[in-house]
N, C-alpha and C. Protein backbone atom coordinates (compact mmCIF):
# COMPACT_ATOMS: atom_id res chain seq x y z
N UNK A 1 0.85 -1.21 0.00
CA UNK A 1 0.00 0.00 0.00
C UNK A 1 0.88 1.24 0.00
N UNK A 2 0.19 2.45 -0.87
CA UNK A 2 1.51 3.47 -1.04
C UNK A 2 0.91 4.46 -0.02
N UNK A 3 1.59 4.66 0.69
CA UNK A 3 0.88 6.00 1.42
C UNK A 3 1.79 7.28 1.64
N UNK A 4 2.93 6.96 0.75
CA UNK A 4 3.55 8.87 0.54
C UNK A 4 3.70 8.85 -0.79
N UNK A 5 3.70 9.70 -1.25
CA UNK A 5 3.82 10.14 -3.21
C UNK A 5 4.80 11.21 -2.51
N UNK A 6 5.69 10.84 -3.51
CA UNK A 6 7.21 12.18 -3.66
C UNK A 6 7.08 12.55 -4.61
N UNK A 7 6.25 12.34 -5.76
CA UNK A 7 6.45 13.31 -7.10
C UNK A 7 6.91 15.08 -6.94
N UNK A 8 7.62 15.01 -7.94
CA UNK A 8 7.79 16.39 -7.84
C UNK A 8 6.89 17.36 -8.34
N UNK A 9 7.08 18.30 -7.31
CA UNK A 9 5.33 19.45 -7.82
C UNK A 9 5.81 20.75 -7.82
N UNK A 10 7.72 20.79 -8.47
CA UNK A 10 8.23 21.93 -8.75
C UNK A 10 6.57 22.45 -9.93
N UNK A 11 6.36 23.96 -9.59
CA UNK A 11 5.66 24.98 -10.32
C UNK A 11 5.90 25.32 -11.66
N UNK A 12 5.18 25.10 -12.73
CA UNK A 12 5.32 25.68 -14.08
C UNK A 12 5.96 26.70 -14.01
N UNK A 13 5.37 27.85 -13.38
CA UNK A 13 5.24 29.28 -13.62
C UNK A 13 6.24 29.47 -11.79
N UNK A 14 7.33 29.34 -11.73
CA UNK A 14 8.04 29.97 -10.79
C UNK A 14 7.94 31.09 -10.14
N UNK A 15 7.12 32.15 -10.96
CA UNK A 15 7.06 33.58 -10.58
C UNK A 15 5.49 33.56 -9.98
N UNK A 16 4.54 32.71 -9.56
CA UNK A 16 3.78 33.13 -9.28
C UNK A 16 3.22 33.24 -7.72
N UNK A 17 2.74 34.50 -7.55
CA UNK A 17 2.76 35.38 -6.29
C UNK A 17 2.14 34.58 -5.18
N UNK A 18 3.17 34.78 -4.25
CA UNK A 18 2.47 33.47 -2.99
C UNK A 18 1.08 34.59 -2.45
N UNK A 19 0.73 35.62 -2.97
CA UNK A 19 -0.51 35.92 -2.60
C UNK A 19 -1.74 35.25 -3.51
N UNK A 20 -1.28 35.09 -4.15
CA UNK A 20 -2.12 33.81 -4.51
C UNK A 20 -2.87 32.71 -3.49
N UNK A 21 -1.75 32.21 -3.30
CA UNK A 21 -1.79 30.74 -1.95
C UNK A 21 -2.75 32.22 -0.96
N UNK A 22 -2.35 32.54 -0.47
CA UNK A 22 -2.61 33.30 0.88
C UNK A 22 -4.07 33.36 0.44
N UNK A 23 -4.20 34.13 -0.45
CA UNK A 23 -5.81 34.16 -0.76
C UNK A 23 -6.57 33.33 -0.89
N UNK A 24 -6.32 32.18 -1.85
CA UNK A 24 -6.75 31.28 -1.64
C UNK A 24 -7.63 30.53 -0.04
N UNK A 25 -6.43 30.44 0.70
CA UNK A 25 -6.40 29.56 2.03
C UNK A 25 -7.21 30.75 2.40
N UNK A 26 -6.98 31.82 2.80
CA UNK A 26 -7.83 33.09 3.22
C UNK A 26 -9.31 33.40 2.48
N UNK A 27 -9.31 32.72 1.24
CA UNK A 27 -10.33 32.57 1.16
C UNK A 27 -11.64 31.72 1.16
N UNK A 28 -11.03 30.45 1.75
CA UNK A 28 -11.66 29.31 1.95
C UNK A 28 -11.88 29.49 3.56
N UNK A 29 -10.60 30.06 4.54
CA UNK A 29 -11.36 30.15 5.60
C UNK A 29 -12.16 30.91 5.89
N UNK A 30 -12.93 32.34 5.26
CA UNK A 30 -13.49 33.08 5.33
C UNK A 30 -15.02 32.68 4.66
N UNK A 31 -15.19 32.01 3.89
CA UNK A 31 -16.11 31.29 2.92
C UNK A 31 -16.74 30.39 4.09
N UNK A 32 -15.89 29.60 5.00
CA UNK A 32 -15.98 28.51 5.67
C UNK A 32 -16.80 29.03 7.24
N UNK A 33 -16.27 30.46 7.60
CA UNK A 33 -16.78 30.73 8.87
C UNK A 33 -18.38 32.04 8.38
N UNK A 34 -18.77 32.20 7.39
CA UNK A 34 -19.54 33.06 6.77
C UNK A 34 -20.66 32.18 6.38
N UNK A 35 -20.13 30.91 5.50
CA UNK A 35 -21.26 29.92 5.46
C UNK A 35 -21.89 29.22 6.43
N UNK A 36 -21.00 29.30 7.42
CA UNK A 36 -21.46 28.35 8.93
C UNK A 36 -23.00 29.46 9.60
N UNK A 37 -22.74 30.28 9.31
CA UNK A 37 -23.54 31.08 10.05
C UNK A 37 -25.11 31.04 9.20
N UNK A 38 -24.90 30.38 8.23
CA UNK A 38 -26.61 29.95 7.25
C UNK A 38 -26.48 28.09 7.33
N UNK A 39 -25.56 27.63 7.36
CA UNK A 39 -25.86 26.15 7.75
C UNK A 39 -26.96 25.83 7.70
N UNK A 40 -27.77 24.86 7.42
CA UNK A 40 -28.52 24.21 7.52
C UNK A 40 -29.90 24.74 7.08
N UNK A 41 -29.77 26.18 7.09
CA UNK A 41 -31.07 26.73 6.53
C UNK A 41 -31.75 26.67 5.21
N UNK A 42 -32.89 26.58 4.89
CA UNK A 42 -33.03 25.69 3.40
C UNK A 42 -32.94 27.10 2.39
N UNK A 43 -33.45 28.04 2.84
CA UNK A 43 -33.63 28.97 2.14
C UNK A 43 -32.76 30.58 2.61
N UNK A 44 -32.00 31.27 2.07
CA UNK A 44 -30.99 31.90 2.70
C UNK A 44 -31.29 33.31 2.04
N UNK A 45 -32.19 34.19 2.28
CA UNK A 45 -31.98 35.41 1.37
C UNK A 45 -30.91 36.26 0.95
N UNK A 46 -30.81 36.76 -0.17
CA UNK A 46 -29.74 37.24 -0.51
C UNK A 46 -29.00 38.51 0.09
N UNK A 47 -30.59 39.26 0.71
CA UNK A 47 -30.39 40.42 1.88
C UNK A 47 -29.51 40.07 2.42
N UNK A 48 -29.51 38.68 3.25
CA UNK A 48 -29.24 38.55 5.00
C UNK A 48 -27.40 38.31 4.69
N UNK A 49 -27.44 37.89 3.64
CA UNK A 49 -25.73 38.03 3.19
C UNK A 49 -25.56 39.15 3.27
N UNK A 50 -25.69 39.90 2.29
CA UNK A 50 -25.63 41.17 1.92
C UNK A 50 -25.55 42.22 3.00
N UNK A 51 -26.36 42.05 4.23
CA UNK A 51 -26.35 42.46 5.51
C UNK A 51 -24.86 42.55 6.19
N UNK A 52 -24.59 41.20 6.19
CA UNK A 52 -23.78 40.29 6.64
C UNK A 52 -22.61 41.18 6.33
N UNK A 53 -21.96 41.17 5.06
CA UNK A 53 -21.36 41.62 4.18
C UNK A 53 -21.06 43.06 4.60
N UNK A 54 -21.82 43.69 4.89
CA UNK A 54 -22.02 44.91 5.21
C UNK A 54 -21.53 45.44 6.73
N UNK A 55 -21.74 44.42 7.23
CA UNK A 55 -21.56 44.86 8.73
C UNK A 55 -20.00 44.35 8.65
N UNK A 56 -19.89 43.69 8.39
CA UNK A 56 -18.05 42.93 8.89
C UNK A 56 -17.71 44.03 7.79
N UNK A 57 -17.91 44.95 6.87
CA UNK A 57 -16.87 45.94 6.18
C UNK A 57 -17.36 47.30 6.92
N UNK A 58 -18.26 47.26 7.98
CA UNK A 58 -18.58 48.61 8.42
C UNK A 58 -17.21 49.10 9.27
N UNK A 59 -16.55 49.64 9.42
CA UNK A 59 -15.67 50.52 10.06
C UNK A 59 -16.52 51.20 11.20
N UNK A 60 -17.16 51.55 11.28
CA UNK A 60 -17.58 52.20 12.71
C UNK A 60 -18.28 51.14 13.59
N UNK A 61 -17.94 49.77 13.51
CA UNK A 61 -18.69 48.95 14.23
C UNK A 61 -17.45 48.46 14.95
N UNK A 62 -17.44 48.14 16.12
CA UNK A 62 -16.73 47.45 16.84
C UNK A 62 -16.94 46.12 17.07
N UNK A 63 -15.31 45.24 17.44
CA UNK A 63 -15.59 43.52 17.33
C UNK A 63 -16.82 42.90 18.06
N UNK A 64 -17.14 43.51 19.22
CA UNK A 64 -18.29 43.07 19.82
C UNK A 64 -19.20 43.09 19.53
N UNK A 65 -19.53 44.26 18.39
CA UNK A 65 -20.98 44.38 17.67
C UNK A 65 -21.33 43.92 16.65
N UNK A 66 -19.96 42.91 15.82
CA UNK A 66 -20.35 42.16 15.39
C UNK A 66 -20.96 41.03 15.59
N UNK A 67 -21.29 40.03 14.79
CA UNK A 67 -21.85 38.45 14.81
C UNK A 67 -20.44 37.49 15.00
N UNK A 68 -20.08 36.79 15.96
CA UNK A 68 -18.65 35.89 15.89
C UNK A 68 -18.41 34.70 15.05
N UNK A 69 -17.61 35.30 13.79
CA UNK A 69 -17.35 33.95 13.39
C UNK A 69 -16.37 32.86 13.56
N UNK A 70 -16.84 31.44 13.28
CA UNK A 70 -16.05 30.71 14.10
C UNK A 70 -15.56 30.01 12.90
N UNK A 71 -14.74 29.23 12.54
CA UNK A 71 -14.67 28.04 11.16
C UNK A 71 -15.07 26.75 11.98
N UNK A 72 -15.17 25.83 10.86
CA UNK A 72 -15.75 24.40 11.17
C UNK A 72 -15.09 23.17 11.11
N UNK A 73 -15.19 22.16 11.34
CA UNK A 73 -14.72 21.11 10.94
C UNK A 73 -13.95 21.14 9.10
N UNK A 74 -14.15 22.25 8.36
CA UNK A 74 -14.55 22.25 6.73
C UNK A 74 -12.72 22.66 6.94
N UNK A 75 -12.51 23.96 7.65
CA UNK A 75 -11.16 24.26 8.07
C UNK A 75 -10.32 23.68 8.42
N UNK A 76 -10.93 22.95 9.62
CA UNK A 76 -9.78 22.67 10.62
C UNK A 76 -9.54 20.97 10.07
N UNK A 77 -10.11 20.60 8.80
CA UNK A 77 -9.25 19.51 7.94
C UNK A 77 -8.36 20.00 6.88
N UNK A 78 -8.71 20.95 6.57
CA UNK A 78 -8.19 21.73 5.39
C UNK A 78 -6.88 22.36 5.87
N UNK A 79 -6.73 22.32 7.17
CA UNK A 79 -5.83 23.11 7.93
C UNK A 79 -4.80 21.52 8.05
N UNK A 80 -5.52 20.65 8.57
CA UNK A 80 -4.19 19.37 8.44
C UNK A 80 -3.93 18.96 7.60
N UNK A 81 -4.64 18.81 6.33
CA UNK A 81 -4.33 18.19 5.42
C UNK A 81 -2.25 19.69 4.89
N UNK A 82 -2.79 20.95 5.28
CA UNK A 82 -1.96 21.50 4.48
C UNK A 82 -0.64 21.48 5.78
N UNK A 83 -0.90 21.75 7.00
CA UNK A 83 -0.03 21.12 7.94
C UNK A 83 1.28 20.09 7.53
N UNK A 84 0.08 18.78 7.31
CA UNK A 84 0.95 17.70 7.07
C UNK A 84 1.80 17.67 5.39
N UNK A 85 1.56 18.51 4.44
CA UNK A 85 2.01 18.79 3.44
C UNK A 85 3.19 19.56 3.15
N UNK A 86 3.13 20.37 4.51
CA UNK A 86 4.49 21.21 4.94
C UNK A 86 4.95 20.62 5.57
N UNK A 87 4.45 20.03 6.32
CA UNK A 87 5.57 18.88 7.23
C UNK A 87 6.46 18.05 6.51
N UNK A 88 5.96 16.97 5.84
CA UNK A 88 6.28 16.05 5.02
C UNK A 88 7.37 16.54 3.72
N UNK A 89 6.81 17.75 2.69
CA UNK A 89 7.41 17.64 1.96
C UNK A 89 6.70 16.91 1.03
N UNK A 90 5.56 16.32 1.25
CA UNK A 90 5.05 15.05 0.51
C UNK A 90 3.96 14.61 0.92
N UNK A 91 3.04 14.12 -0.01
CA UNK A 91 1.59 13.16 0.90
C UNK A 91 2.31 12.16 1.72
N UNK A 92 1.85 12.05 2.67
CA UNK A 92 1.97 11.40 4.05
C UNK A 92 0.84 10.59 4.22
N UNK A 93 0.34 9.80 3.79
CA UNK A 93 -1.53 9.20 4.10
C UNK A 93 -1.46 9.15 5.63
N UNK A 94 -0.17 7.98 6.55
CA UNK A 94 -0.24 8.64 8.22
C UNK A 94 -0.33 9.72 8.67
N UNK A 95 0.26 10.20 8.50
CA UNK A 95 0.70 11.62 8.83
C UNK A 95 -0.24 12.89 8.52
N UNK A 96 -1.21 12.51 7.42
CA UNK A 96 -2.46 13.08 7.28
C UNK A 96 -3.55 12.88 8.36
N UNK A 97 -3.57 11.10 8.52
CA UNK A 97 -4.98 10.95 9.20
C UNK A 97 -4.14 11.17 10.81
N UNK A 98 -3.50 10.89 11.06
CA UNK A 98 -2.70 11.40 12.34
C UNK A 98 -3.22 12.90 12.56
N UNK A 99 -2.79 13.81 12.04
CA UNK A 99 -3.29 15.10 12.25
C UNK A 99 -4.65 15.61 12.07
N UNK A 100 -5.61 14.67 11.08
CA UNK A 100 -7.16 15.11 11.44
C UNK A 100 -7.18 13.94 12.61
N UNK A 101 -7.09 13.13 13.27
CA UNK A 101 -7.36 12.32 14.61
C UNK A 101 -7.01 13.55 15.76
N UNK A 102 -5.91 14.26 15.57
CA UNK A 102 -5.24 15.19 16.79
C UNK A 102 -6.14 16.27 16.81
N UNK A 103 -6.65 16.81 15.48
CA UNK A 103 -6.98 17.60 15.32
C UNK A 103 -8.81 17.99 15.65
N UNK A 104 -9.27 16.77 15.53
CA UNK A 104 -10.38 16.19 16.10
C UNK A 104 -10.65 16.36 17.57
N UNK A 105 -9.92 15.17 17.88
CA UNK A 105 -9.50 15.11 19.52
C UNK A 105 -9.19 16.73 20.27
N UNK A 106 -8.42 17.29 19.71
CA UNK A 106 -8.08 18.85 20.65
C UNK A 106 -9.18 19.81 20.26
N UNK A 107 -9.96 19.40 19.01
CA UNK A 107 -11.35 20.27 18.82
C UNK A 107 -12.34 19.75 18.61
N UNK A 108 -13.38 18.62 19.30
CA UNK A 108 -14.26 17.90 18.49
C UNK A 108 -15.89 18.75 17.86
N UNK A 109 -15.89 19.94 18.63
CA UNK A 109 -17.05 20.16 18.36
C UNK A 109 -17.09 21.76 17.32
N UNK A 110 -16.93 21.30 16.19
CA UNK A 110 -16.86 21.75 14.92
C UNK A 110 -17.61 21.23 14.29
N UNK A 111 -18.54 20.46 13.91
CA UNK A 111 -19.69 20.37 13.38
C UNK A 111 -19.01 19.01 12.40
N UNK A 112 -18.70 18.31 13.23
CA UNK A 112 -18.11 17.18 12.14
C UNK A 112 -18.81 15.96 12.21
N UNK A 113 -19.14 15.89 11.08
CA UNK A 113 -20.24 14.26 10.82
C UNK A 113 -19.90 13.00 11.23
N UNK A 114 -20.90 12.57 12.08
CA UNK A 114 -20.94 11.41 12.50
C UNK A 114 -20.20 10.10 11.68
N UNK A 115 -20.63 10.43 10.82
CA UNK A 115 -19.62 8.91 9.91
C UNK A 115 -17.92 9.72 10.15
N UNK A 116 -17.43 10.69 10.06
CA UNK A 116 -15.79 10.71 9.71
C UNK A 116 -15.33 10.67 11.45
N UNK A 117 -16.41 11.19 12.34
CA UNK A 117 -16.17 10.88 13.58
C UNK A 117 -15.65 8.95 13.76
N UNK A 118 -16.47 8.32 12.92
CA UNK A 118 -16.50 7.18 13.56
C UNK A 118 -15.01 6.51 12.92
N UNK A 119 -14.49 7.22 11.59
CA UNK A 119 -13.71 6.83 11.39
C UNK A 119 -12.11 7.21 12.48
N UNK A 120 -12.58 8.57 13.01
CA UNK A 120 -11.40 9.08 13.57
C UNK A 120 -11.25 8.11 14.68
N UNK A 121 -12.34 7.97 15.40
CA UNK A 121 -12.25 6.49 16.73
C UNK A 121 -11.40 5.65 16.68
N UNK A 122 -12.06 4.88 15.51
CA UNK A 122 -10.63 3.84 14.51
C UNK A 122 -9.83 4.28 14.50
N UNK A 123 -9.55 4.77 13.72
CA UNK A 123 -7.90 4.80 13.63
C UNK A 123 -7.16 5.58 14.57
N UNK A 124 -8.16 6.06 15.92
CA UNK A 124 -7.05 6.22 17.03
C UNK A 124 -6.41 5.07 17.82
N UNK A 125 -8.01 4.16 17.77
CA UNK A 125 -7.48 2.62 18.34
C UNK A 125 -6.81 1.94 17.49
N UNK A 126 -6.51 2.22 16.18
CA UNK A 126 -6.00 1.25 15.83
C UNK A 126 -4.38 1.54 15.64
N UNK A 127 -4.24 3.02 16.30
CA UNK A 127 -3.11 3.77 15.86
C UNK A 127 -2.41 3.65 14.22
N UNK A 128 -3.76 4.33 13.88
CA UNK A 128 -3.25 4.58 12.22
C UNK A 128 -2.80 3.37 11.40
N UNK A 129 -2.53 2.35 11.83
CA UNK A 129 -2.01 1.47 11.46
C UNK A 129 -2.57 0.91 9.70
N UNK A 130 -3.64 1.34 9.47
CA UNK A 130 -4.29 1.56 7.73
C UNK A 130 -5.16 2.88 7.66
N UNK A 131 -4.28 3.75 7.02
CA UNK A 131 -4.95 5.00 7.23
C UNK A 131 -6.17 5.21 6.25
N UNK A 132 -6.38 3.77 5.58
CA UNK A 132 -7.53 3.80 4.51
C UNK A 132 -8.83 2.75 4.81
N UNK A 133 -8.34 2.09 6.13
CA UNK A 133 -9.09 0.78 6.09
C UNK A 133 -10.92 1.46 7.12
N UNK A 134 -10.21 2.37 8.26
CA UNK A 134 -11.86 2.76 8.57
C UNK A 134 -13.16 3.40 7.75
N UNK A 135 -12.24 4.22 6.63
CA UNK A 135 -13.26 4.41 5.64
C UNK A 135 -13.88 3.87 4.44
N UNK A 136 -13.09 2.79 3.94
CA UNK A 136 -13.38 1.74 3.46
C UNK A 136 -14.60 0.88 3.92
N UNK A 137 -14.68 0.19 5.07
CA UNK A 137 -15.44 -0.23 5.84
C UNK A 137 -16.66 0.32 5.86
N UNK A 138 -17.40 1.41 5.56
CA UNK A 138 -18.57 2.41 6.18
C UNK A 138 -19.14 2.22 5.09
N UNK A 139 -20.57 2.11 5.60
CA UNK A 139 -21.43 1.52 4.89
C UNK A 139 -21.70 0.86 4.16
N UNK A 140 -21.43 -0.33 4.84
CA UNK A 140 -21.21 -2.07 3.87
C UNK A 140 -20.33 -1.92 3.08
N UNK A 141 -19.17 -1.15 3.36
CA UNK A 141 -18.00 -1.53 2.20
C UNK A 141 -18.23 -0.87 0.95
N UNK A 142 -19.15 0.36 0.79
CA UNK A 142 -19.44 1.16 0.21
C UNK A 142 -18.64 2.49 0.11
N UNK A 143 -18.38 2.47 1.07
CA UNK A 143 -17.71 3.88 1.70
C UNK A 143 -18.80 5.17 1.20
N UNK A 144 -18.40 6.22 2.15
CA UNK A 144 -18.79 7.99 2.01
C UNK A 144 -18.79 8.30 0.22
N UNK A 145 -19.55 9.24 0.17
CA UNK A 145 -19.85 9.68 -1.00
C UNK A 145 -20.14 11.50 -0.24
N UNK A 146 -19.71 11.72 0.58
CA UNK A 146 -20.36 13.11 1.11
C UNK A 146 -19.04 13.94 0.66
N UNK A 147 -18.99 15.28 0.73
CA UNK A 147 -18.07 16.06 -0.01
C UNK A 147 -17.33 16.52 0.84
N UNK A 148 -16.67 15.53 2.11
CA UNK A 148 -15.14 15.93 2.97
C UNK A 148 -13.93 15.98 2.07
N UNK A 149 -13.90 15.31 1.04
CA UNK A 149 -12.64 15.65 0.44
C UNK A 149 -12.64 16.96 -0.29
N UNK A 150 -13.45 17.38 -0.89
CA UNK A 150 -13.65 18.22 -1.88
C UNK A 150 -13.45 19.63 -0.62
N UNK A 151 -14.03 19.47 0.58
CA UNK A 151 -14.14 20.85 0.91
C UNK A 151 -12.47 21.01 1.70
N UNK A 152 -12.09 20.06 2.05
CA UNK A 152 -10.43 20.65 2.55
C UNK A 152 -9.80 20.58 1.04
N UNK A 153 -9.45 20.54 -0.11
CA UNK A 153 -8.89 20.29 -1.12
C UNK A 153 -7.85 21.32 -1.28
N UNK A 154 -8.22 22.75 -0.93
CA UNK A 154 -7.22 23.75 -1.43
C UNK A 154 -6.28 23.42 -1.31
N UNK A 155 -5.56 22.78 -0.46
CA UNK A 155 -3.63 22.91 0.27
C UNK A 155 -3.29 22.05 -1.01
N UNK A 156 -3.86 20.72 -1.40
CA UNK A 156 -3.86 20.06 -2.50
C UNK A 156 -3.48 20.68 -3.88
N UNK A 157 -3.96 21.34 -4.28
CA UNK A 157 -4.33 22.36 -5.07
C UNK A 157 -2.74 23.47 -5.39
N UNK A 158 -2.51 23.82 -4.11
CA UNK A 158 -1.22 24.49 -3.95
C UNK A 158 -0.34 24.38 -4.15
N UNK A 159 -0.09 22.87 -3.32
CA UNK A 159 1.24 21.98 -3.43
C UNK A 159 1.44 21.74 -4.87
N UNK A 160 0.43 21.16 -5.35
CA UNK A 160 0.93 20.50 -6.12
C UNK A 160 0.73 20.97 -8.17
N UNK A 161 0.01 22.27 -7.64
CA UNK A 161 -0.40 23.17 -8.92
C UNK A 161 0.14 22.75 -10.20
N UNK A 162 1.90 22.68 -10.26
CA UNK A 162 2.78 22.64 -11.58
C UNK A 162 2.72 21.23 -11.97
N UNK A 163 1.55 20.19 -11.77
CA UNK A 163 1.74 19.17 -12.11
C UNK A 163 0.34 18.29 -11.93
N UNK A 164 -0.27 18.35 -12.61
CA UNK A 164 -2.04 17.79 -12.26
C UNK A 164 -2.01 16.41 -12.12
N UNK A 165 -1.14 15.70 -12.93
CA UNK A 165 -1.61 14.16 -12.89
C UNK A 165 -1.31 14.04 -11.04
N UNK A 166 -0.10 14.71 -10.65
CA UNK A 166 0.30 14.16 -9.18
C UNK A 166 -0.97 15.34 -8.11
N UNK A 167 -0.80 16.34 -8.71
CA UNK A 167 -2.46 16.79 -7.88
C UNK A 167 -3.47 16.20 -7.37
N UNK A 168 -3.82 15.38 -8.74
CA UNK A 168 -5.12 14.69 -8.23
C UNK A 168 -4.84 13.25 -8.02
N UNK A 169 -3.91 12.63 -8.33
CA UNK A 169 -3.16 11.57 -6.99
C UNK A 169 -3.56 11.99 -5.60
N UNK A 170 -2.68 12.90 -5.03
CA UNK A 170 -2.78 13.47 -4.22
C UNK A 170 -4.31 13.93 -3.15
N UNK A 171 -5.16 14.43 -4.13
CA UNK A 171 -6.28 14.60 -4.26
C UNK A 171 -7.19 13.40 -3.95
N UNK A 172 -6.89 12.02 -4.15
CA UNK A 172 -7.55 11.03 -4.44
C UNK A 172 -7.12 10.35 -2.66
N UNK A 173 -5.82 10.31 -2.92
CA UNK A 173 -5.72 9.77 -1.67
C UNK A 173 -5.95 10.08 -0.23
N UNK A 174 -5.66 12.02 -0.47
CA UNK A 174 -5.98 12.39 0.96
C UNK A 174 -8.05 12.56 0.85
N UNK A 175 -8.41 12.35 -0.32
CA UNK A 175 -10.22 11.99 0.13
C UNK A 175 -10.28 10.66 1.07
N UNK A 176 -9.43 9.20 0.52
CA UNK A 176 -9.94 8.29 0.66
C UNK A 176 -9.80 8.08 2.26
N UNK A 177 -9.12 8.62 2.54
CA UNK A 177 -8.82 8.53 4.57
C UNK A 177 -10.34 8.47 5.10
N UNK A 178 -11.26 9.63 4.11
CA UNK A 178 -12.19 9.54 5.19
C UNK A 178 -14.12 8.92 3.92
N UNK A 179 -13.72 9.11 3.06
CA UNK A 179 -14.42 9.32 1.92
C UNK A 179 -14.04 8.19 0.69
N UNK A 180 -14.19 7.11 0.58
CA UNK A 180 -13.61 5.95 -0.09
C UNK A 180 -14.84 5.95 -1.46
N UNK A 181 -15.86 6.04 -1.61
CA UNK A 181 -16.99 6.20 -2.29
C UNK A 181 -16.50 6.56 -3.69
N UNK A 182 -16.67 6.11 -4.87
CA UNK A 182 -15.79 7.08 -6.21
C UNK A 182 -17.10 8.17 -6.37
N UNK A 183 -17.86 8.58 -6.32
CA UNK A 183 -18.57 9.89 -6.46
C UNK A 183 -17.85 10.75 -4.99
N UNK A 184 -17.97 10.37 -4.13
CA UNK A 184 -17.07 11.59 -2.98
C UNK A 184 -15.78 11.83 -3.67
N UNK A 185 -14.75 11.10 -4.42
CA UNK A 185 -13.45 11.00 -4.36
C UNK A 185 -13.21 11.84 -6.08
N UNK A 186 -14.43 11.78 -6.65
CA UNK A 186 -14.34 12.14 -8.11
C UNK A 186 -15.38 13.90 -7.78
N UNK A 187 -15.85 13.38 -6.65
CA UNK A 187 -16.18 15.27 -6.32
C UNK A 187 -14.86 16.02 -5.88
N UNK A 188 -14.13 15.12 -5.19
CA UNK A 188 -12.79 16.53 -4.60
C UNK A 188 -12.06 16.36 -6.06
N UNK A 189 -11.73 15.44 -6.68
CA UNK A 189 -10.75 15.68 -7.78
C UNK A 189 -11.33 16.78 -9.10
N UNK A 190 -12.92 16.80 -9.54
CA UNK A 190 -13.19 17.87 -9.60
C UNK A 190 -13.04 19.36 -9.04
N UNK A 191 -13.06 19.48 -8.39
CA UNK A 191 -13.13 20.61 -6.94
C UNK A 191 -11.50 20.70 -7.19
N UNK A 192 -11.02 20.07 -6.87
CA UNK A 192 -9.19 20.57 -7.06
C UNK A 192 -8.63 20.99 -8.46
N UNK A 193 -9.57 20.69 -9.66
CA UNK A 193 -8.80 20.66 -10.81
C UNK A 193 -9.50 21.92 -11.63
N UNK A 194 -10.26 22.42 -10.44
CA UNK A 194 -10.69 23.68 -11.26
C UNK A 194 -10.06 25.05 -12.68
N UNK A 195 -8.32 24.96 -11.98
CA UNK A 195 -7.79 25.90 -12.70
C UNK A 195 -7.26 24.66 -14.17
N UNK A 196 -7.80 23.61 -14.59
CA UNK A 196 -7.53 22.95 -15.47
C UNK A 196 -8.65 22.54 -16.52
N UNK A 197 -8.29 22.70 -17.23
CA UNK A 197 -9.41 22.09 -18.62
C UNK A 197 -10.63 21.09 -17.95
N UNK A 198 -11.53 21.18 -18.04
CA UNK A 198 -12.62 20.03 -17.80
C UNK A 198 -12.70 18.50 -18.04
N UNK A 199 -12.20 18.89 -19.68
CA UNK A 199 -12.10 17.88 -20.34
C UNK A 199 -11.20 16.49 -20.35
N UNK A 200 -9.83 17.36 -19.88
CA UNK A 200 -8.66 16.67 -19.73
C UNK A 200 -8.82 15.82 -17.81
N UNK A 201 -9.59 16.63 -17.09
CA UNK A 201 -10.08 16.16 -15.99
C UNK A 201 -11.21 14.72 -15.60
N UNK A 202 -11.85 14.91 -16.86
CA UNK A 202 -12.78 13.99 -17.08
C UNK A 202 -11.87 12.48 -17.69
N UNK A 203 -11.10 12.87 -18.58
CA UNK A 203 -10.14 11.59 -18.77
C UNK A 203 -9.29 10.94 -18.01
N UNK A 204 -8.73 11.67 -17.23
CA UNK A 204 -8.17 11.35 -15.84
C UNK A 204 -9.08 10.59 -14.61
N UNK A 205 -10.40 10.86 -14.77
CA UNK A 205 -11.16 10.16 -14.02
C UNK A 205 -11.05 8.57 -14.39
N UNK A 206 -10.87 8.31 -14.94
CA UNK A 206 -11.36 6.72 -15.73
C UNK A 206 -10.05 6.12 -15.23
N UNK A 207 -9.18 6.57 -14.92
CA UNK A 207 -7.76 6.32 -14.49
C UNK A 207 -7.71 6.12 -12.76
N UNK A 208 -7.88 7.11 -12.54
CA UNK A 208 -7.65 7.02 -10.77
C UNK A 208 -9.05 7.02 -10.06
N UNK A 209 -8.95 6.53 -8.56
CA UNK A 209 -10.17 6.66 -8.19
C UNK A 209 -10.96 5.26 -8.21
C-alpha cells in the first residue's frame, strides 16, 4: 500500500505570487466561517448576506458588535491536510490521518459528521495502522460519497499546482482517509482541478479513483 507520493510538484510558472496561496487559504477560511452562520437553513436570502457583508466591512462597528465567526470542521481539515504537506514535503496518508485524529480530539465540536467521527475512533485505536481501512469499511463496504474531500482540497491544489496528474493523486488519496466512495473522491478531484481544462479532468477520471 503506497501511502507517501514524492512526485515532484516543482511549479510551471516559478514567478507566481504566494498571494495567490494566501488568498486562496484566506479565502476558503473566510467562505468557511460566513457559510457556517446559514448552515442548515433551506432557504438563505440574498439580503441577510448582503447584511452580513455589510456589517463585517462597516468601520464604525466594533468587534463586539459584530456576529462571531467561528470556522468548522470544513477548516480545521483543510488546515491538516496543508499542515501535514508542509511537514512532510510530501503526501503522508499517516501523517495526514494522524493530524485530522489530533486535530479532532483537541477540537471535536466543529460540526463534524458522524460517519468521519467514527472513522477518527478507529484509527485512534487502531493507531493509524491503515490509514484507509476505517473508511473503506462504512457503509457495507461502500464507503462515504459526502463532499469531505472536496471541501479541505485547497492545500492540494497548492502543493501541487505545476503538475495535475500528481495533484489529483494526491487529491484522491488524501479523500480516501475519510471518503472511499468514487462519487465523494471524483467530487474533490473535480473541486481541485478547477484551474484545469474540464475535459482533460474527465479523462483522468477513468484512471484514478
Amino acid at each position: 500500500m503506497n501511502t507517501t507520493s514524492t512526485s515532484s510538484t516543482q511549479p510551471k510558472d516559478s514567478k507566481i505570487s504566494v498571494d495567490y496561496f494566501i488568498g486562496c487559504l484566506l479565502g476558503a477560511l473566510l467562505g468557511d466561517c460566513i457559510g457556517a452562520l446559514f448552515e442548515g437553513q433551506q432557504d438563505v436570502p440574498m439580503e441577510s448576506v448582503e447584511d452580513l457583508f455589510q456589517d463585517l466591512t462597516n468601520e464604525d462597528l466594533t468587534l463586539d458588535q459584530l456576529v462571531p465567526l467561528e470556522f468548522t470542521d470544513d477548516t480545521a481539515m483543510l488546515k491538516s491536510v496543508a499542515e501535514s504537506l508542509i511537514r512532510n514535503k510530501c503526501f503522508n496518508a499517516r501523517d495526514v490521518a494522524n493530524t485530522f485524529v489530533s486535530e479532532y480530539f483537541e477540537s471535536p465540536k466543529r460540526g463534524y459528521g458522524a460517519s468521519v467521527v467514527d472513522v477518527f475512533v478507529k484509527l485512534k485505536k487502531d493507531k493509524v495502522s491503515d490509514p484507509f481501512q476505517p473508511a473503506r469499511e462504512q457503509f457495507n463496504g461502500s464507503g462515504s460519497y459526502g463532499n469531505g474531500g472536496a471541501m479541505r482540497i485547497a492545500p492540494v491544489a497548492l502543493f501541487a499546482h505545476g503538475n495535475i496528474e500528481h495533484m489529483l493523486d494526491i487529491a484522491a488519496q488524501t479523500t480516501k482517509i475519510t471518503h472511499t466512495h468514487r462519487l465523494g473522491v471524483h467530487g474533490a478531484l473535480l473541486q481541485v482541478n478547477n484551474s484545469f481544462h474540464i475535459e482533460e479532468t474527465l479523462r483522468l477520471l477513468t484512471h484514478i479513483g
